[in-house]
Protein backbone atom coordinates (compact mmCIF):
# COMPACT_ATOMS: atom_id res chain seq x y z
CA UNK A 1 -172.00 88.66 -44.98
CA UNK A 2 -171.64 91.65 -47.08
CA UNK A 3 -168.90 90.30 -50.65
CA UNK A 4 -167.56 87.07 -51.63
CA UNK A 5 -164.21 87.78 -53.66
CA UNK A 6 -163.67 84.56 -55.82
CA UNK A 7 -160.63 83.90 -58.44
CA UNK A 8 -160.83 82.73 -61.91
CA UNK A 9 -158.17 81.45 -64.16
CA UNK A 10 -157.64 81.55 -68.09
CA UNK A 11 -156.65 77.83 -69.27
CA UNK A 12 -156.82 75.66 -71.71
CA UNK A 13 -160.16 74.22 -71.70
CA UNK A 14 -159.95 70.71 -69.87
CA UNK A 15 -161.63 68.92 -73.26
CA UNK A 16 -158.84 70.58 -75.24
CA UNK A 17 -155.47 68.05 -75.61
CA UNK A 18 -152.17 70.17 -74.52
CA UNK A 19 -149.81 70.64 -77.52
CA UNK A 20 -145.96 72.19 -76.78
CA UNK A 21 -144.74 74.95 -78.86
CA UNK A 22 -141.99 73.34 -81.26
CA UNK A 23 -139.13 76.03 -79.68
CA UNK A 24 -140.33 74.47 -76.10
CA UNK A 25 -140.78 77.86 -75.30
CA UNK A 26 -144.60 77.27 -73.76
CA UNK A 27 -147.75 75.90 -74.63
CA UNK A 28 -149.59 76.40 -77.49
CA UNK A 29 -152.30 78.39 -77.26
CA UNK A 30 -153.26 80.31 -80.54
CA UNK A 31 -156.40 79.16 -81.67
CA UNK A 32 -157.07 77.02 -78.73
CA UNK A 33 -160.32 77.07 -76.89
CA UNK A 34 -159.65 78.63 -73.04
CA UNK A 35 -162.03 78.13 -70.57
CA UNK A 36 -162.52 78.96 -66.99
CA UNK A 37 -160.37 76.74 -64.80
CA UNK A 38 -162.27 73.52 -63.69
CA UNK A 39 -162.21 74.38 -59.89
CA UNK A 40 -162.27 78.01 -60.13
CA UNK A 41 -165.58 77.46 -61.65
CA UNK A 42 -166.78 75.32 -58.77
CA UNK A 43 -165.66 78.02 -56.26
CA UNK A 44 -167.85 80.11 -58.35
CA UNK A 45 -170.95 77.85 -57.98
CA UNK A 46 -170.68 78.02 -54.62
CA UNK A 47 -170.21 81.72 -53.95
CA UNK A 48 -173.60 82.42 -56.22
CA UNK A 49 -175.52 79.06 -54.11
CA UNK A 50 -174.63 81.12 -50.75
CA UNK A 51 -176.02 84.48 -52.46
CA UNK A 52 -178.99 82.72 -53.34
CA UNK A 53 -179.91 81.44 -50.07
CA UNK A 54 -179.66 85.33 -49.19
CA UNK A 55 -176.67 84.66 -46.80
CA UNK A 56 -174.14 86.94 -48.89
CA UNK A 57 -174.81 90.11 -50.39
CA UNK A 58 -172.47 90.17 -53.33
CA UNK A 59 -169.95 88.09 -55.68
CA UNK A 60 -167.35 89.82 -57.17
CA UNK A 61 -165.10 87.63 -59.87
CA UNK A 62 -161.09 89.00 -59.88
CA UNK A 63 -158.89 87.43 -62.85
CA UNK A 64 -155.01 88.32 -63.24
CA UNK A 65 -153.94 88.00 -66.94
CA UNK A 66 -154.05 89.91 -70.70
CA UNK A 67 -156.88 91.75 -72.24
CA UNK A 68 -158.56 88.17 -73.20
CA UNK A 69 -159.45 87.33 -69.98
CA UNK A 70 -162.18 89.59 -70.16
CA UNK A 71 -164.20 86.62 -71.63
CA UNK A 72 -163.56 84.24 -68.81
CA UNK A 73 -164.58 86.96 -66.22
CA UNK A 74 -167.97 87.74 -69.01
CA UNK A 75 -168.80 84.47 -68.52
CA UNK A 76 -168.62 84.40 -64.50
CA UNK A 77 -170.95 87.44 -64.85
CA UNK A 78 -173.22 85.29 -66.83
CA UNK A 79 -173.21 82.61 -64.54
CA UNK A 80 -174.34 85.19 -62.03
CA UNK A 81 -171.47 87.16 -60.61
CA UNK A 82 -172.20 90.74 -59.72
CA UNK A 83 -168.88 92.83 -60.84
CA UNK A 84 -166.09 91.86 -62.04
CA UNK A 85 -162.03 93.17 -61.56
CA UNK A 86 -159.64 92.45 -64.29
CA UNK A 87 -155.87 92.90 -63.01
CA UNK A 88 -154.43 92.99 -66.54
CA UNK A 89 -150.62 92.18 -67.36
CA UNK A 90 -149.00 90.54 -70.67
CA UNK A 91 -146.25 88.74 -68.35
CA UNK A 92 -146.86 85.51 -66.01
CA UNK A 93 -147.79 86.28 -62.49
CA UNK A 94 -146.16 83.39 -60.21
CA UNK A 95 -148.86 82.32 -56.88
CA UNK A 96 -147.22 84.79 -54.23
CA UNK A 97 -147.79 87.26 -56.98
CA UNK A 98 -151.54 86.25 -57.24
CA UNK A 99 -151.61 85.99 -53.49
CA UNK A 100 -150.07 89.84 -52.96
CA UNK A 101 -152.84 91.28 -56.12
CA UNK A 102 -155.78 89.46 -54.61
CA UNK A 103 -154.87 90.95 -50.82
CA UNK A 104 -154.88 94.35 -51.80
CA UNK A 105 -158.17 93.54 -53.65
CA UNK A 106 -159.29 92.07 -50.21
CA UNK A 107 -158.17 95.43 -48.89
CA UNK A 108 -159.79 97.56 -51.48
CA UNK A 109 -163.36 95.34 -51.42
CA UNK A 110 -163.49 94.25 -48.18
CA UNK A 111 -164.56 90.73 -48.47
CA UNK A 112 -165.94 88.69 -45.94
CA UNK A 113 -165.60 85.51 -47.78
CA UNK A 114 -162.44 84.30 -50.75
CA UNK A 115 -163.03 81.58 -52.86
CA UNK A 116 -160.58 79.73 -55.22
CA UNK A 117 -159.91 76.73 -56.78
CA UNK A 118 -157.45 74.41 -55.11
CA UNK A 119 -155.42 74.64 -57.80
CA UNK A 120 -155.10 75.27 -61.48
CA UNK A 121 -155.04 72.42 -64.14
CA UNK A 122 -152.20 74.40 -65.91
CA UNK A 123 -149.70 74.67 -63.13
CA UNK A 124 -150.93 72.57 -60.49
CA UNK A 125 -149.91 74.38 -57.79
CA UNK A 126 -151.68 74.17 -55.00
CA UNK A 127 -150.56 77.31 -52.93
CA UNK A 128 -152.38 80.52 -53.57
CA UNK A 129 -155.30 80.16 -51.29
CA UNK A 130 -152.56 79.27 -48.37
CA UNK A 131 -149.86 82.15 -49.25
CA UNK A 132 -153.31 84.27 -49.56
CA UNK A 133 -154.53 83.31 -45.65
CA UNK A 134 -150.90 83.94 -44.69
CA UNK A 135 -150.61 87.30 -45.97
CA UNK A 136 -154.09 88.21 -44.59
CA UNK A 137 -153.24 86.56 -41.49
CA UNK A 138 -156.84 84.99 -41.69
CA UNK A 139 -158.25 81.42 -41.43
CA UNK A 140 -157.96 78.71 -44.52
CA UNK A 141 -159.76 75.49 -45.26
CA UNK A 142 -158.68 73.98 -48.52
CA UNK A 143 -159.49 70.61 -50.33
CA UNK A 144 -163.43 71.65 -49.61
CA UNK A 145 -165.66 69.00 -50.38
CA UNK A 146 -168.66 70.64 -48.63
CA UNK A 147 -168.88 73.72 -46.38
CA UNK A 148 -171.84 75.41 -44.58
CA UNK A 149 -171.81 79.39 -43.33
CA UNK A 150 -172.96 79.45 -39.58
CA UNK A 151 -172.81 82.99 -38.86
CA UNK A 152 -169.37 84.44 -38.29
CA UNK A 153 -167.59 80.79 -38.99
CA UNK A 154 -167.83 78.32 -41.36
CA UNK A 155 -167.86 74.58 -41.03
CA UNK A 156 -165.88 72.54 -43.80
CA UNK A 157 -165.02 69.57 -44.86
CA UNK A 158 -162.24 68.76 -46.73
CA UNK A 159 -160.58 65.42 -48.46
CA UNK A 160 -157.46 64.39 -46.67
CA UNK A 161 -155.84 61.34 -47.33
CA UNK A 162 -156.58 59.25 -44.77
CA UNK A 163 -160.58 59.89 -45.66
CA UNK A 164 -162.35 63.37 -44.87
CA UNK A 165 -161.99 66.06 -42.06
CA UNK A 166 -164.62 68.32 -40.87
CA UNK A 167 -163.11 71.83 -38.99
CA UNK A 168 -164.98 74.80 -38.02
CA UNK A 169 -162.72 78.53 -39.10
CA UNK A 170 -163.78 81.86 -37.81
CA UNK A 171 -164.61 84.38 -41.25
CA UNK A 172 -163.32 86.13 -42.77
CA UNK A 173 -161.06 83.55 -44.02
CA UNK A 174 -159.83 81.76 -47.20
CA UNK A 175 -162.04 78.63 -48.73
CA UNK A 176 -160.69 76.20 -51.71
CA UNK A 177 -162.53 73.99 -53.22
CA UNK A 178 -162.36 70.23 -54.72
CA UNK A 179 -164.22 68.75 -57.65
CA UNK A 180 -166.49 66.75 -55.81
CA UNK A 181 -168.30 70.53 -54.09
CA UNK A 182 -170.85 71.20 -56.82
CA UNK A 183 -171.44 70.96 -60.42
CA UNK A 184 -171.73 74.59 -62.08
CA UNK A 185 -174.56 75.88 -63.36
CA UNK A 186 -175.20 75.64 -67.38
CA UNK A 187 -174.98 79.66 -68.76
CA UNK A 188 -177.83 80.51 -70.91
CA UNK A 189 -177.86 82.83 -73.54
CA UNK A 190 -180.10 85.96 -71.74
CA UNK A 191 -177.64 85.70 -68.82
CA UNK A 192 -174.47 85.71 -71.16
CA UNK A 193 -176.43 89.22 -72.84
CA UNK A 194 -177.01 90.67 -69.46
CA UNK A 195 -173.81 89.58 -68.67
CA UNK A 196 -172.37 92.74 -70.96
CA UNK A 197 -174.00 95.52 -69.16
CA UNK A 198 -172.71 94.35 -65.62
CA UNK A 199 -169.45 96.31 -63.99
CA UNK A 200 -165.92 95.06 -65.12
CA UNK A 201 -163.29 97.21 -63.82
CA UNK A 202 -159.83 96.80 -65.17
CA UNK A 203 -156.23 98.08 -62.95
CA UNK A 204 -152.54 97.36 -63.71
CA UNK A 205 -150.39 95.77 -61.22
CA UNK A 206 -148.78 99.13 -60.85
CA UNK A 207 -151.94 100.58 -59.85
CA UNK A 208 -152.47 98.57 -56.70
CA UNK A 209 -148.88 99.03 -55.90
CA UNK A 210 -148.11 95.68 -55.23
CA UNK A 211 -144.55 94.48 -55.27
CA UNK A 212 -143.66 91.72 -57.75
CA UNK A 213 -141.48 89.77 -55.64
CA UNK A 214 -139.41 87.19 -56.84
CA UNK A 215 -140.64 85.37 -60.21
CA UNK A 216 -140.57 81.78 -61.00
CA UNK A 217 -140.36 81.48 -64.50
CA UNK A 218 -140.21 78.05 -66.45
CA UNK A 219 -137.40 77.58 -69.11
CA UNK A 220 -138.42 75.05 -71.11
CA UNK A 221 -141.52 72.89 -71.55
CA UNK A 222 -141.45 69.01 -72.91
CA UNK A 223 -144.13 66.82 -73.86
CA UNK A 224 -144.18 63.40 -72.05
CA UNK A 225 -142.58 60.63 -73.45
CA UNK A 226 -144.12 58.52 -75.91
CA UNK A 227 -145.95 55.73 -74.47
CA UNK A 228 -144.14 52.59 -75.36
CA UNK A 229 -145.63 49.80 -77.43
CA UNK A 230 -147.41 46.74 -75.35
CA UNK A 231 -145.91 43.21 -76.44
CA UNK A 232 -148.13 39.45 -75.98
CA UNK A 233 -147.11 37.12 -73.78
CA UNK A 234 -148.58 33.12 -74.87
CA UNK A 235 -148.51 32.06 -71.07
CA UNK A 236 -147.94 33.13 -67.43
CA UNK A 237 -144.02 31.63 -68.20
CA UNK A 238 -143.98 33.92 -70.98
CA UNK A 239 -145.22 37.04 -68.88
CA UNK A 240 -142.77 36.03 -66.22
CA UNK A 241 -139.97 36.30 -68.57
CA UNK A 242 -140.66 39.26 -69.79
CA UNK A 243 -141.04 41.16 -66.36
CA UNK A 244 -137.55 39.69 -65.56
CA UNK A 245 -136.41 41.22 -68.68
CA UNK A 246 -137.60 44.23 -68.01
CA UNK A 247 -135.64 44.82 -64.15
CA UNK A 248 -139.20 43.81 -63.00
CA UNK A 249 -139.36 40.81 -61.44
């Protein structure tokens, strides 16, 4: 196996607690920390593990976003990543959107291998790996839990709900993984220095001549509601009554 393309997402670091702009208008982001996404950093793990073990011969990190997301894709090179491709745009790119930039990438790089998260702790998705296979008209296995490279196919298992499922896909093909894969690697800071002096290649959207498609764009964002105050019950009689109160019981 020659590249591994694997996607990273700017977010709001998971540690970080989500505050909505007061016009509803988005999230609040200015002077927030933003991280890598959780599982996009997993994938990310994984890709460098299979380099290691001399079974690929190159990771290449792709982010969609601003100019700031040159930091997330710094720090994949730090964690090891090769190059790096920043598709850079100031306006939201909806998952067919991702799916369309990240298959002319696929065309452009020729990758053997795509790993992504399974989905984004922003959004929550869920679909950009499958629109991705669709549009490449290659293999998928999402929900990864564990995965081995045997040749020309890989074997994975993934977390369904009735427990896990183990299928063999033909490569090239589409991987996403779950939490429960690996647990990243810890940058130091030599790697983050070396990190500067690797490859990071920047395009528009326009220059990869993809077409937009049709947006989904959210019009207004709300905090949850307020979690309502508990009350004490003496006795089981007491609890009872409440519940029935309550439409419960």
């Amino acid at each position: 196996m020659e590249k591994i393309l694997v996607g990273l997402k700017r977010v709001v670091d998971f540690n970080v607690r989500v505050r909505v702009k007061t016009d509803g208008s988005g999230v609040e982001t200015d002077g927030v920390k933003m991280s890598i996404n959780p599982f996009d950093e997993i994938a990310l793990e994984e890709a460098l593990r299979i380099k290691e073990r001399g079974e690929a011969s190159e990771v290449i990190v792709v982010s969609i976003g601003p100019a700031e997301v040159q930091q997330q894709l710094r720090t994949g090179l730090a964690m090891g990543a090769d190059r790096a491709i920043l598709i850079e745009t100031e306006k939201p790119v909806d998952p067919l959107g991702v799916a369309r930039i990240f298959k002319s990438i696929i065309d452009q790089e020729g990758a053997d291998l795509v790993l992504l998260g399974k989905q984004a702790i922003d959004d929550d998705n869920n679909q950009t790996g499958q629109m991705l296979a669709a549009i490449w008209g290659r293999p998928q296995a999402t929900s990864a839990s564990k995965f081995a490279l045997n040749g020309d196919t890989a074997s994975v298992t993934r977390e369904v709900d009735a427990g896990l499922e183990t299928i063999e896909i033909d490569l090239p093909a589409v991987i996403t993984v779950d939490l429960r894969l690996n647990e990243p690697r810890y940058v130091k800071l030599p790697d983050i220095m070396k990190a500067k002096k690797k490859p990071l290649e920047q395009f528009s959207i326009d220059d990869l001549g993809v077409e937009r498609g049709p947006e989904v764009r959210a019009v207004t964002f709300e905090p949850p509601a307020e979690r309502e105050r508990g009350i004490m019950v003496d006795d089981v009689a007491g609890l009872v009554a409440a519940l029935k109160d309550k439409g419960l019981l």
